[in-house]
C-alpha atoms as a PDB file:
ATOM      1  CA  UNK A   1     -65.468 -84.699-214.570  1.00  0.00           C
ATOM      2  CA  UNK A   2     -63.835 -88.132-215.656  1.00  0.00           C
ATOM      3  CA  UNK A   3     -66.759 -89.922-215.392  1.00  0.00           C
ATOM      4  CA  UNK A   4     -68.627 -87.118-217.624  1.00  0.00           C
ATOM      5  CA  UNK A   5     -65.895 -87.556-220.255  1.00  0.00           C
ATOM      6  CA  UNK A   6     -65.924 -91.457-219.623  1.00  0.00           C
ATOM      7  CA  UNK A   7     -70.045 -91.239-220.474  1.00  0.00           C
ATOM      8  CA  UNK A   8     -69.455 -88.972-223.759  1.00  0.00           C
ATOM      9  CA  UNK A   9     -67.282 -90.663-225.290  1.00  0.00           C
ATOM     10  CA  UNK A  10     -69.205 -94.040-224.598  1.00  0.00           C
ATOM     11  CA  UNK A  11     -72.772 -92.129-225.564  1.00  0.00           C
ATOM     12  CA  UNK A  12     -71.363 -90.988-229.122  1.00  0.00           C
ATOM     13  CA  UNK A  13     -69.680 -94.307-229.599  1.00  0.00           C
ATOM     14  CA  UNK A  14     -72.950 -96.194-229.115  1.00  0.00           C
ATOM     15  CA  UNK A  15     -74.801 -93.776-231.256  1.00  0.00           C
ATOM     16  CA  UNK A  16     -71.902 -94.005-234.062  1.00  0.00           C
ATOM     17  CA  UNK A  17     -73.783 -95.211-237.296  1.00  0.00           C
ATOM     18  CA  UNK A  18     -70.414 -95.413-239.218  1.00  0.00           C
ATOM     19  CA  UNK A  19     -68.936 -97.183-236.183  1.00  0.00           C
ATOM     20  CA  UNK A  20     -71.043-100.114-235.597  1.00  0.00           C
ATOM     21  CA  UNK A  21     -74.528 -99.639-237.062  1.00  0.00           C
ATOM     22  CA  UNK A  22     -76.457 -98.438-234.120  1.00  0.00           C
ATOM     23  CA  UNK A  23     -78.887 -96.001-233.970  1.00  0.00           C
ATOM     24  CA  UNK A  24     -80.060 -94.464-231.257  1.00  0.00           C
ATOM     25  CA  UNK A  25     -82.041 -90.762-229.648  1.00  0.00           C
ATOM     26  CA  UNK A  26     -79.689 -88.176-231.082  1.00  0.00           C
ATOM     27  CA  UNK A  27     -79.558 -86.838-227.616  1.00  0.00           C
ATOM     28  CA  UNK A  28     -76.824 -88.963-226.617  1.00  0.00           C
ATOM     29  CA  UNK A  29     -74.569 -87.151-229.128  1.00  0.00           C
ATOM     30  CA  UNK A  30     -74.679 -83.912-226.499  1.00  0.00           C
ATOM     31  CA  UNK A  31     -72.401 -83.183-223.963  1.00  0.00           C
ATOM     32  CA  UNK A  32     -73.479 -83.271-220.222  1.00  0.00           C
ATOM     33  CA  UNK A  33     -75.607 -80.500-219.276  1.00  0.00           C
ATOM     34  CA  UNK A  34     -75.820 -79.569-215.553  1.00  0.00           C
ATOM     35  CA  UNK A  35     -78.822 -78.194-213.256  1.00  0.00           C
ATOM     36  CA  UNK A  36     -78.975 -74.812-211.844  1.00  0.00           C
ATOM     37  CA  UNK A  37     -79.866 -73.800-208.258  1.00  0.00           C
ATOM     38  CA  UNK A  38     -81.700 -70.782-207.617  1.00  0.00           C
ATOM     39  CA  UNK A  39     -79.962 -68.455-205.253  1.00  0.00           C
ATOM     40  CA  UNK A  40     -81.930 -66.664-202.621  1.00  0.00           C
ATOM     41  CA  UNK A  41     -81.702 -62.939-202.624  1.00  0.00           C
ATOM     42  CA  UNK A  42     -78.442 -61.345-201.161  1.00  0.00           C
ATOM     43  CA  UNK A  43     -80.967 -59.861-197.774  1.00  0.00           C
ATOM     44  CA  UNK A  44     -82.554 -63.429-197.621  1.00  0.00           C
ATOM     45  CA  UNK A  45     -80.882 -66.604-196.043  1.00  0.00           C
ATOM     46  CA  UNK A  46     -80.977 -69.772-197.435  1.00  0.00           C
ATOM     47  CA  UNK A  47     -83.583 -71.866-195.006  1.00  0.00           C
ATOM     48  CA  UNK A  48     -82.142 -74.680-193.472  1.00  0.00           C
ATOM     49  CA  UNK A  49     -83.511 -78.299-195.533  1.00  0.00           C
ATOM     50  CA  UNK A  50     -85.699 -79.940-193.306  1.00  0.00           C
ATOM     51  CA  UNK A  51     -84.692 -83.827-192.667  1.00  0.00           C
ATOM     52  CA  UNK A  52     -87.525 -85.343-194.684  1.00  0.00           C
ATOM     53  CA  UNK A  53     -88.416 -82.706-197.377  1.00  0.00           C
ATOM     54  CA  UNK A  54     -91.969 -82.627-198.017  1.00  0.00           C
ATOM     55  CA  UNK A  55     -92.645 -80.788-201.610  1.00  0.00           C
ATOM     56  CA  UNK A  56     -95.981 -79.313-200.348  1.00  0.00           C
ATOM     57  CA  UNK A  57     -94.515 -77.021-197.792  1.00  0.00           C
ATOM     58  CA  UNK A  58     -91.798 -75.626-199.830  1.00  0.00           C
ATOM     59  CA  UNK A  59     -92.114 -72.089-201.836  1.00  0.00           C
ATOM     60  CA  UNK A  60     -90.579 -71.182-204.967  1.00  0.00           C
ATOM     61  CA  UNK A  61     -87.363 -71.073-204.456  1.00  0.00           C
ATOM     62  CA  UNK A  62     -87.047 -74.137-202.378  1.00  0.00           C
ATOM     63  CA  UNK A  63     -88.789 -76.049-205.406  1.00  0.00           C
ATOM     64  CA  UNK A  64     -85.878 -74.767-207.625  1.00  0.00           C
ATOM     65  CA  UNK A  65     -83.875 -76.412-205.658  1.00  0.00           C
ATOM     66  CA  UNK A  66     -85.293 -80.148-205.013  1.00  0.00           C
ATOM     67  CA  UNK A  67     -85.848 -80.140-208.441  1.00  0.00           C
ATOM     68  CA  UNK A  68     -82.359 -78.960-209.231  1.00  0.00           C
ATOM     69  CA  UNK A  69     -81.768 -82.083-206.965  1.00  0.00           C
ATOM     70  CA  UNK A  70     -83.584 -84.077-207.841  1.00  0.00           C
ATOM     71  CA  UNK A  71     -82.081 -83.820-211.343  1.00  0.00           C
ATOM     72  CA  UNK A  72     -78.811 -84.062-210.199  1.00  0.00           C
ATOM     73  CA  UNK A  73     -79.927 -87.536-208.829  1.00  0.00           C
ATOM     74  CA  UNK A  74     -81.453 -88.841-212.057  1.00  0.00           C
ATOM     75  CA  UNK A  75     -85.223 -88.956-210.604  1.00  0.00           C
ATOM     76  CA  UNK A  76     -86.388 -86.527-213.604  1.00  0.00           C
ATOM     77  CA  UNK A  77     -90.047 -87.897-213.028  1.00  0.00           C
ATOM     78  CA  UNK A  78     -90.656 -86.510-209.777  1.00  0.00           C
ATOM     79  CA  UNK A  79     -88.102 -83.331-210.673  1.00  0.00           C
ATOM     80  CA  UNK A  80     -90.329 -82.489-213.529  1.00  0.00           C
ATOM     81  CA  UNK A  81     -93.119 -82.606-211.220  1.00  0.00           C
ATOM     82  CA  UNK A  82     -92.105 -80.217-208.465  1.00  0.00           C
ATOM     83  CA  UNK A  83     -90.760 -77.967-211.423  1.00  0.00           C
ATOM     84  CA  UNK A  84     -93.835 -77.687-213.004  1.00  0.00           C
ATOM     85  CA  UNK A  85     -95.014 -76.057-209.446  1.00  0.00           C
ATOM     86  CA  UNK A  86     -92.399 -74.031-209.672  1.00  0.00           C
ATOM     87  CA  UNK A  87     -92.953 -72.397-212.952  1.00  0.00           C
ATOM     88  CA  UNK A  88     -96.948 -72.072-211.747  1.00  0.00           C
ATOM     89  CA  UNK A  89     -95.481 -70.332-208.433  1.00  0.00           C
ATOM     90  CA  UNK A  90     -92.661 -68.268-210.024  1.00  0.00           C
ATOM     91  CA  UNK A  91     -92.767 -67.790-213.632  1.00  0.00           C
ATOM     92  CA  UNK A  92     -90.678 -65.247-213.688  1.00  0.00           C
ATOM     93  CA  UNK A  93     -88.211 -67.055-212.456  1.00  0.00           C
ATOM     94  CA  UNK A  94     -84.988 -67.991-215.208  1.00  0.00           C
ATOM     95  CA  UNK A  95     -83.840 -71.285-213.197  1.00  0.00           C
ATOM     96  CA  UNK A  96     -87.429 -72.746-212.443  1.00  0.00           C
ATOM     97  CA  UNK A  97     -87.489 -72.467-216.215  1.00  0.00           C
ATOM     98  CA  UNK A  98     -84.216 -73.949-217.509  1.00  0.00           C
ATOM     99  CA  UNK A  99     -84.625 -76.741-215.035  1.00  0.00           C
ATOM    100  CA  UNK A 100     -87.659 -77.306-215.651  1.00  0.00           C
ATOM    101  CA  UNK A 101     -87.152 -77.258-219.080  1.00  0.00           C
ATOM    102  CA  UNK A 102     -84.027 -80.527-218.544  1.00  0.00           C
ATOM    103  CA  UNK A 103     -86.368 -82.548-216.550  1.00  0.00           C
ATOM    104  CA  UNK A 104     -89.264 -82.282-219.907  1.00  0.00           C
ATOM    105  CA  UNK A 105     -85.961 -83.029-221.688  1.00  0.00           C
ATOM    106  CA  UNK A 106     -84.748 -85.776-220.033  1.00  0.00           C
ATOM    107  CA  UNK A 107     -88.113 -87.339-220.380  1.00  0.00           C
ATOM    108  CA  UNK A 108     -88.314 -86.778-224.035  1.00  0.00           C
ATOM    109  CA  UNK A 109     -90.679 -83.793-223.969  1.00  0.00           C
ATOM    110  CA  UNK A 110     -88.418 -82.148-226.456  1.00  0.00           C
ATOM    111  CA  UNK A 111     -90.746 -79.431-227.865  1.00  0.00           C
ATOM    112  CA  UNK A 112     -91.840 -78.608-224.567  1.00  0.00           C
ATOM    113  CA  UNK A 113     -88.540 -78.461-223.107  1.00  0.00           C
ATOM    114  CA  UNK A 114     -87.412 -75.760-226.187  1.00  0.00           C
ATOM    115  CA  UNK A 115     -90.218 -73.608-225.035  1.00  0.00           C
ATOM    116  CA  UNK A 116     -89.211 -73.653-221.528  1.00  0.00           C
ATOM    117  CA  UNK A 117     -85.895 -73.170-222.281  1.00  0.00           C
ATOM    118  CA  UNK A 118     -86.950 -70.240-225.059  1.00  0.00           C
ATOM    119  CA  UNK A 119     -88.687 -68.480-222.373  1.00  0.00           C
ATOM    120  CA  UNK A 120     -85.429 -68.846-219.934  1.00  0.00           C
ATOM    121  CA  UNK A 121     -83.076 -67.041-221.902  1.00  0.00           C
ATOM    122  CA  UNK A 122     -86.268 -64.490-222.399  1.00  0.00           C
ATOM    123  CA  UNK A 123     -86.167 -64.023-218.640  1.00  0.00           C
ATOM    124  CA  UNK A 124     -82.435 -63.745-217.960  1.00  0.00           C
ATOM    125  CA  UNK A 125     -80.449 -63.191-221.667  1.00  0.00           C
ATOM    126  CA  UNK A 126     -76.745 -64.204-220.324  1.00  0.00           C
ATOM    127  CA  UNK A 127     -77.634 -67.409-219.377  1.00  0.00           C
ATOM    128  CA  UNK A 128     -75.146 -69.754-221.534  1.00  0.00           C
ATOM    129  CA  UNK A 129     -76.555 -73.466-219.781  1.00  0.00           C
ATOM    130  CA  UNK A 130     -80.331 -72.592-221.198  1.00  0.00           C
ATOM    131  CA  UNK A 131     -78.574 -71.862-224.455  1.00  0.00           C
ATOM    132  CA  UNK A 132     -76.792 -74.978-224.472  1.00  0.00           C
ATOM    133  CA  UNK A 133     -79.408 -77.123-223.620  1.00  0.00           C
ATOM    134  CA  UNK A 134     -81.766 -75.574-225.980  1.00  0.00           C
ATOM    135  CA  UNK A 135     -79.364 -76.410-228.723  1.00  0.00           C
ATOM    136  CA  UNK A 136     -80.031 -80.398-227.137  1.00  0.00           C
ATOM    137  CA  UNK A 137     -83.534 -80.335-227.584  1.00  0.00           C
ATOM    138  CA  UNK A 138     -82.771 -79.234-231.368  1.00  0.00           C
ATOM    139  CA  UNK A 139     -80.283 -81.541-231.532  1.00  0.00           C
ATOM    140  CA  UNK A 140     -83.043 -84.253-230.286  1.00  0.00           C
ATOM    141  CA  UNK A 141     -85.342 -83.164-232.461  1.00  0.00           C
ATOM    142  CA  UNK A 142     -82.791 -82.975-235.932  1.00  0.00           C
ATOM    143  CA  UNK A 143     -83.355 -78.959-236.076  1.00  0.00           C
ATOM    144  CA  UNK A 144     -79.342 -78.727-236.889  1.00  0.00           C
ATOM    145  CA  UNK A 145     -79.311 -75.063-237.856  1.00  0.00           C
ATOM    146  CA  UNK A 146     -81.300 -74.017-234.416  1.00  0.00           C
ATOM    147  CA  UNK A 147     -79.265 -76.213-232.489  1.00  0.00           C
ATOM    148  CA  UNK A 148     -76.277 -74.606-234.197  1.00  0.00           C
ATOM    149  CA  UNK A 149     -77.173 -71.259-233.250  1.00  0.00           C
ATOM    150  CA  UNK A 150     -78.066 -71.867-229.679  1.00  0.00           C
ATOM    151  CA  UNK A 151     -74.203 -73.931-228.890  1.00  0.00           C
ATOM    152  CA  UNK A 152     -72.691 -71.059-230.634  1.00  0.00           C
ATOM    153  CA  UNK A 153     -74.774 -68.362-228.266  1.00  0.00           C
ATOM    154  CA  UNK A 154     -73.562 -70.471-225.251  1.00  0.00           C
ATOM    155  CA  UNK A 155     -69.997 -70.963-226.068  1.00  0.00           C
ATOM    156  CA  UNK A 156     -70.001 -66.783-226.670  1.00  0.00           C
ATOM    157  CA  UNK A 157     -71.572 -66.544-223.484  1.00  0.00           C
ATOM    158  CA  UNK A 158     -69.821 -69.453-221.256  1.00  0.00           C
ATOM    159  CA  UNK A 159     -68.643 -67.798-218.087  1.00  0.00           C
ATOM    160  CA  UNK A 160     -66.770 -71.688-216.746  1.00  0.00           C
ATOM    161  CA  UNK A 161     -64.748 -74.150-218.248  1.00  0.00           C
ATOM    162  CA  UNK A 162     -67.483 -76.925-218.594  1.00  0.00           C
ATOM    163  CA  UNK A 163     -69.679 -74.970-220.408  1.00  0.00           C
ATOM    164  CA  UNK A 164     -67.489 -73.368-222.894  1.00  0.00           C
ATOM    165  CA  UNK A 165     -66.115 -77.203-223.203  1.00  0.00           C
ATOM    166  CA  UNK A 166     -69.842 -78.677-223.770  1.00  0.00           C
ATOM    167  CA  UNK A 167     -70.401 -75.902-226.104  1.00  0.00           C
ATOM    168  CA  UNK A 168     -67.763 -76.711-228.175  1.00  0.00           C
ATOM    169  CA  UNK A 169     -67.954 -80.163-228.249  1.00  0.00           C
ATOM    170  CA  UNK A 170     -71.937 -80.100-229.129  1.00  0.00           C
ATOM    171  CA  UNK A 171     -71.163 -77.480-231.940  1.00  0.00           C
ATOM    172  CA  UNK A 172     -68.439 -79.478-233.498  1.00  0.00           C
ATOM    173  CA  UNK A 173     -71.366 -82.725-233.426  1.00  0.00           C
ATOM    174  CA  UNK A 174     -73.542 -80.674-235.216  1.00  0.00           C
ATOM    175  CA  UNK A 175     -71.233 -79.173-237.768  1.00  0.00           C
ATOM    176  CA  UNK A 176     -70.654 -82.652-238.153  1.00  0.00           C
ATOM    177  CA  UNK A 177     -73.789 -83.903-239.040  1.00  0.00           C
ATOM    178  CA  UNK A 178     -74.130 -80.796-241.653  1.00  0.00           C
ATOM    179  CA  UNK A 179     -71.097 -81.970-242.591  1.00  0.00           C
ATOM    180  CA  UNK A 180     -69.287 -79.316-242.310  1.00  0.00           C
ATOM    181  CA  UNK A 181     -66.193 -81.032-241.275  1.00  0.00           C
ATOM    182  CA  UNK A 182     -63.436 -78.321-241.483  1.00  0.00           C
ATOM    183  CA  UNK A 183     -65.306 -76.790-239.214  1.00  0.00           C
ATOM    184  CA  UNK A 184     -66.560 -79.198-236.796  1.00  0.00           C
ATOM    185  CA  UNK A 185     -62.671 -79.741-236.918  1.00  0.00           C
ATOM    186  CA  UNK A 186     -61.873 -76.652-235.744  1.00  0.00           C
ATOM    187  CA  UNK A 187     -64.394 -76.969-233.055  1.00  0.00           C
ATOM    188  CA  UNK A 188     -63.604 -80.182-231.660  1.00  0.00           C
ATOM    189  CA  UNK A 189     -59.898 -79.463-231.874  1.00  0.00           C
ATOM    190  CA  UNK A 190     -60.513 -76.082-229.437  1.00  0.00           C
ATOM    191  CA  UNK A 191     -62.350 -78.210-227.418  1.00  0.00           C
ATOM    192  CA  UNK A 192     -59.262 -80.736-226.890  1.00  0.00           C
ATOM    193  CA  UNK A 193     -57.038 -78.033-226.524  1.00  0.00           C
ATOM    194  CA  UNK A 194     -59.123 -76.598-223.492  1.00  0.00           C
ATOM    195  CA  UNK A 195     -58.394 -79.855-221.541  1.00  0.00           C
ATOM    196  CA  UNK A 196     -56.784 -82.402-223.281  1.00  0.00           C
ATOM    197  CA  UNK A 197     -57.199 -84.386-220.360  1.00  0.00           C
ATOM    198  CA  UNK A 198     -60.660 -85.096-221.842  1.00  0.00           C
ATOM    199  CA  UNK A 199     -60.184 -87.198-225.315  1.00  0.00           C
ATOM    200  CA  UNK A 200     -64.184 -87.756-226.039  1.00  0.00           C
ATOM    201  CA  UNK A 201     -63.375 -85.016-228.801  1.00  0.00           C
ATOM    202  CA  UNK A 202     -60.246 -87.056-230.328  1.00  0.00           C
ATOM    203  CA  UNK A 203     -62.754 -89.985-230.604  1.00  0.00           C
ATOM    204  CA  UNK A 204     -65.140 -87.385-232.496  1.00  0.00           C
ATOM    205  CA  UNK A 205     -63.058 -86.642-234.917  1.00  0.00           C
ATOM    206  CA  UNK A 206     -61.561 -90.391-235.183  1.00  0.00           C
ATOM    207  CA  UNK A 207     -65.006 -90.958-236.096  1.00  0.00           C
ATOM    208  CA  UNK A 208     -65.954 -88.064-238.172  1.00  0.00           C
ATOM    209  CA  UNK A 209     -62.522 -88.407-240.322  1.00  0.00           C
ATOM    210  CA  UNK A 210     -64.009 -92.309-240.740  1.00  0.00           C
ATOM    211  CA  UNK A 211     -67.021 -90.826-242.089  1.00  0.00           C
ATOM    212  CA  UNK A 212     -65.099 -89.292-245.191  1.00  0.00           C
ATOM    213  CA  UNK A 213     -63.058 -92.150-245.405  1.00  0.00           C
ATOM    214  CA  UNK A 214     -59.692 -90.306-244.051  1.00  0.00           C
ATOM    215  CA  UNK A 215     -59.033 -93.774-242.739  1.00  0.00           C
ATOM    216  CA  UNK A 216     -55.204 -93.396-242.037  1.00  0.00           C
ATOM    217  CA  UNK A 217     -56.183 -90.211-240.240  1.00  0.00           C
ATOM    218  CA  UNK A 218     -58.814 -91.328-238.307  1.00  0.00           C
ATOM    219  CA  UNK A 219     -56.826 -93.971-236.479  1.00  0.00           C
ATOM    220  CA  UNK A 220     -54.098 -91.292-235.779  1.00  0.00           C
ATOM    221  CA  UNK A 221     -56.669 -89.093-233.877  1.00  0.00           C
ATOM    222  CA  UNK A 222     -57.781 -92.829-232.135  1.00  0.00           C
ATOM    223  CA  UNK A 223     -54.306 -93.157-231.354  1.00  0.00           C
ATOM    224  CA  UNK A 224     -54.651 -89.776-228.665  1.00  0.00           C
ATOM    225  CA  UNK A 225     -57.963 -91.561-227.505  1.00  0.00           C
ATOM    226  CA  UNK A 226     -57.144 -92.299-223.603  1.00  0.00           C
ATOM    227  CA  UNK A 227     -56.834 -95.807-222.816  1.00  0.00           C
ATOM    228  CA  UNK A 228     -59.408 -95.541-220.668  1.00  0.00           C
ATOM    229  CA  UNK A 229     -61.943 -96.022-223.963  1.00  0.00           C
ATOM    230  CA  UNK A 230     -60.861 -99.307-224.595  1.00  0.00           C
ATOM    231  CA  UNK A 231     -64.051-100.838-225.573  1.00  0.00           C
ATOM    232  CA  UNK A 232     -64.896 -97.945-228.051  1.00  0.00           C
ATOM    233  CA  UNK A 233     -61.317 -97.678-229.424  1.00  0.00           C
ATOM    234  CA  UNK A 234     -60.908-100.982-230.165  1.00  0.00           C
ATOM    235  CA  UNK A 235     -64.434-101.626-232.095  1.00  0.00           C
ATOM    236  CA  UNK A 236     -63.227 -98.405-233.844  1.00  0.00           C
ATOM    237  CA  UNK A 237     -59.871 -99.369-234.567  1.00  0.00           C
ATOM    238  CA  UNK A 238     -61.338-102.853-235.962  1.00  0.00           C
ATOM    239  CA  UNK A 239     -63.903-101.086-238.204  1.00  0.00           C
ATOM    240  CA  UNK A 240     -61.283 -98.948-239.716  1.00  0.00           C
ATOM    241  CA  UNK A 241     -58.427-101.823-239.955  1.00  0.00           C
ATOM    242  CA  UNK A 242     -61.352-103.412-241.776  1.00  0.00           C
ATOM    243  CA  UNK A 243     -61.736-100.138-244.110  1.00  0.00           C
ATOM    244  CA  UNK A 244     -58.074-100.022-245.097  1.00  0.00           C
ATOM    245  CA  UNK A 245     -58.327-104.587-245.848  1.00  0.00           C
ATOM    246  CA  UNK A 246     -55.729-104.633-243.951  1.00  0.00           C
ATOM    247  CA  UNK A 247     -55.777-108.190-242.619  1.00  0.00           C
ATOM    248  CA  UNK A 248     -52.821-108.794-240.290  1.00  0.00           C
ATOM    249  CA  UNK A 249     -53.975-105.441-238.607  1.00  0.00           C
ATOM    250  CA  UNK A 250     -57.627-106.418-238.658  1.00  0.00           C
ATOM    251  CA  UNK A 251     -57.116-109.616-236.975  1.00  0.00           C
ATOM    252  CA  UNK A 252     -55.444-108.269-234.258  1.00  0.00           C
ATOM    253  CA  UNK A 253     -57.957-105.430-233.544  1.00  0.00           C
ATOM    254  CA  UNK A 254     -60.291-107.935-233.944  1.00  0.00           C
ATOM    255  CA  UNK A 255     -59.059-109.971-231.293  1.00  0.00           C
ATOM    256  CA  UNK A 256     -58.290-106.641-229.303  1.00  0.00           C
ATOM    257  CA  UNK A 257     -62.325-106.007-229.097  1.00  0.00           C
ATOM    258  CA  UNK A 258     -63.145-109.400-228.248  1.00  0.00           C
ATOM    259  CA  UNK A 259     -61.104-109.593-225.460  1.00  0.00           C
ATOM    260  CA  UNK A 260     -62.153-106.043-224.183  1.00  0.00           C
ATOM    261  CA  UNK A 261     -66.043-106.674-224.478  1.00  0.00           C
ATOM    262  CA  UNK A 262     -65.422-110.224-222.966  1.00  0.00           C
ATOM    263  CA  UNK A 263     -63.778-108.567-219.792  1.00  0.00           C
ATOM    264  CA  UNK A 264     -66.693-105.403-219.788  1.00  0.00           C
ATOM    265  CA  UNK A 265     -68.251-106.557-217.015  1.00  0.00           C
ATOM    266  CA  UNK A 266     -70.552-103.659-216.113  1.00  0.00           C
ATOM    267  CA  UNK A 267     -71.806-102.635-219.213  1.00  0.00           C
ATOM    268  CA  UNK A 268     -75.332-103.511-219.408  1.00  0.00           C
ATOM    269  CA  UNK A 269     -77.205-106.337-221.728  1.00  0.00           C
ATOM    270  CA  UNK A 270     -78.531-104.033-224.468  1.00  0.00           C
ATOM    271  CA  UNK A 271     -75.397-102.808-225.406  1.00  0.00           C
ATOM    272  CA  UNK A 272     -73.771-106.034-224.488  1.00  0.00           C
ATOM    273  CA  UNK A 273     -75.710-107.670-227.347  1.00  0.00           C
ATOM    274  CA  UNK A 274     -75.506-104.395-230.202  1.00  0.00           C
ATOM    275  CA  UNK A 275     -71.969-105.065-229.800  1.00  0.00           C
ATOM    276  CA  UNK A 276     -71.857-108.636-229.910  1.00  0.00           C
ATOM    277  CA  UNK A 277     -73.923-108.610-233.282  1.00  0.00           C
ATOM    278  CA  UNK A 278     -71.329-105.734-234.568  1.00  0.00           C
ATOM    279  CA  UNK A 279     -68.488-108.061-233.716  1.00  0.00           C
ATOM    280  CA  UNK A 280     -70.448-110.852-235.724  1.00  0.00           C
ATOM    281  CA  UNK A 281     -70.110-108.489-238.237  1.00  0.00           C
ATOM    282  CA  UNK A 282     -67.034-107.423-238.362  1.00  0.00           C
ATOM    283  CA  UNK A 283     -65.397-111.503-238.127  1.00  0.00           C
ATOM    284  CA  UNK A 284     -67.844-112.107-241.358  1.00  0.00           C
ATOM    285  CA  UNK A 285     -66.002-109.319-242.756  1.00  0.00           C
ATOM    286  CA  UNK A 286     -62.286-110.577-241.212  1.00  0.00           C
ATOM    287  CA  UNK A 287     -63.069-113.715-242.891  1.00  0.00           C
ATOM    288  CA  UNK A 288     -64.143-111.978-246.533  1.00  0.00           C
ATOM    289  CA  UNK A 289     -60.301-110.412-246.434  1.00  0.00           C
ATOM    290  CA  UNK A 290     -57.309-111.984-248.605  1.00  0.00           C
END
């Protein structure tokens, strides 16, 4: 779960237009959504996965499941393709839909991923992780209102933790973006409170409270931000330093976000460089600052 949170916060940060000027699929503003296994029936065992699965000797239910796999893996082009068989094989069935419906997602195939995902929670109505990711194709596609709906349908009907969580956390981003921001407040604030273990939604609302220029309380919520977000605090913390011309302050954040990209080793060359032209940036604006 820590590297989920570590990926959220990083995802919205990078996708932050207030925060550094990037702009990016509004996918990445969604919280992790998860494949779903199909079960087999309670007077049918589970067959045994042969060593080298080959996709053309495996029924329905077995294709659920290497694609459910597969997605878990991050090989959504091949997922999407033993999917598709499994939708042709069982269309009835709920989780050869939903998944199916993530891997045309994760391979931008937005309005064909709604449909699938429409005609999941047709086949099975409590079924909270096709709800939630239908409100991500939305989301992808800048249908706020729909997207609305469908987080608020899966927080009703979350039956775990990390869905009610993902829920919340998408439906206080798209509040957001309405700008609704009491409420995308209150959303992102029950989201902290059910594991404040988890600060991707303290960085939210650092961010959204920088969007209406609540400066002062933006960097308070930043403060709550875990340290290990040190690359997005401190570009944050910089930007709103900046925002308040507070020099002495601004400097020192400055320097706090050069140092921390300097020693980012892993993160990869795109971003490397977005960040490096929003530090150019900010230093032109250091140097503007009585």
């Amino acid at each position: 779960m820590k590297n989920t949170a570590k990926s959220q916060i990083r995802n919205l940060f990078l996708t932050s237009v207030a925060c550094i000027g990037l702009t990016a699929s509004p996918m990445l503003y969604a919280q992790e959504i998860l494949p779903v296994p199909a079960k087999p029936r309670a007077d049918q065992a589970a067959p045994a996965a042969p060593a080298t699965i080959d996709p053309g000797s495996l029924g329905s239910l077995a294709l659920v499941n290497e694609g459910a796999r597969l997605l878990a893996a991050g090989e959504t082009g091949e997922a999407e393709a033993i999917l598709g068989r499994a939708v042709v094989e069982n269309p009835e069935s709920p989780e050869a839909m939903y998944n199916f419906g993530l891997a045309l997602g994760f391979n931008n195939k937005f309005a064909e991923a709604i449909n699938a995902h429409l005609k999941a929670v047709e086949l099975k109505a409590q079924f909270p992780e096709a709800y939630l990711a239908l409100g991500n194709m939305y989301l992808a596609l800048d249908e706020n209102e729909q997207a609305l709906s469908a987080f608020e349908q899966a927080h009703t009907l979350a039956h775990n933790e990390h869905v009610r969580r993902s829920a919340l956390f998408n439906k206080g981003t798209v509040l957001s973006k309405l700008e609704r921001f009491l409420e995308a407040e209150m959303a992102l604030s029950e989201c902290l409170a059910v594991d404040p273990t988890d600060t991707a939604p303290a960085f939210a609302l650092a961010n959204m409270h920088m969007r209406q220029g609540n400066y002062e309380m933006a960097l308070g919520w930043l403060d709550s931000v875990s340290s290990d977000y040190q690359l997005e605090t401190s570009f944050l913390r910089c930007r709103l330093q900046l925002k308040l011309k507070d020099r002495e302050a601004a400097s020192k954040a400055y320097d706090e976000a050069s140092r921390v990209l300097q020693e980012a080793k892993t993160l990869d060359q795109e971003h490397r460089i977005e960040l490096t032209r929003a530090l150019e940036e900010m230093a032109k604006e250091l140097g503007e600052l009585k």
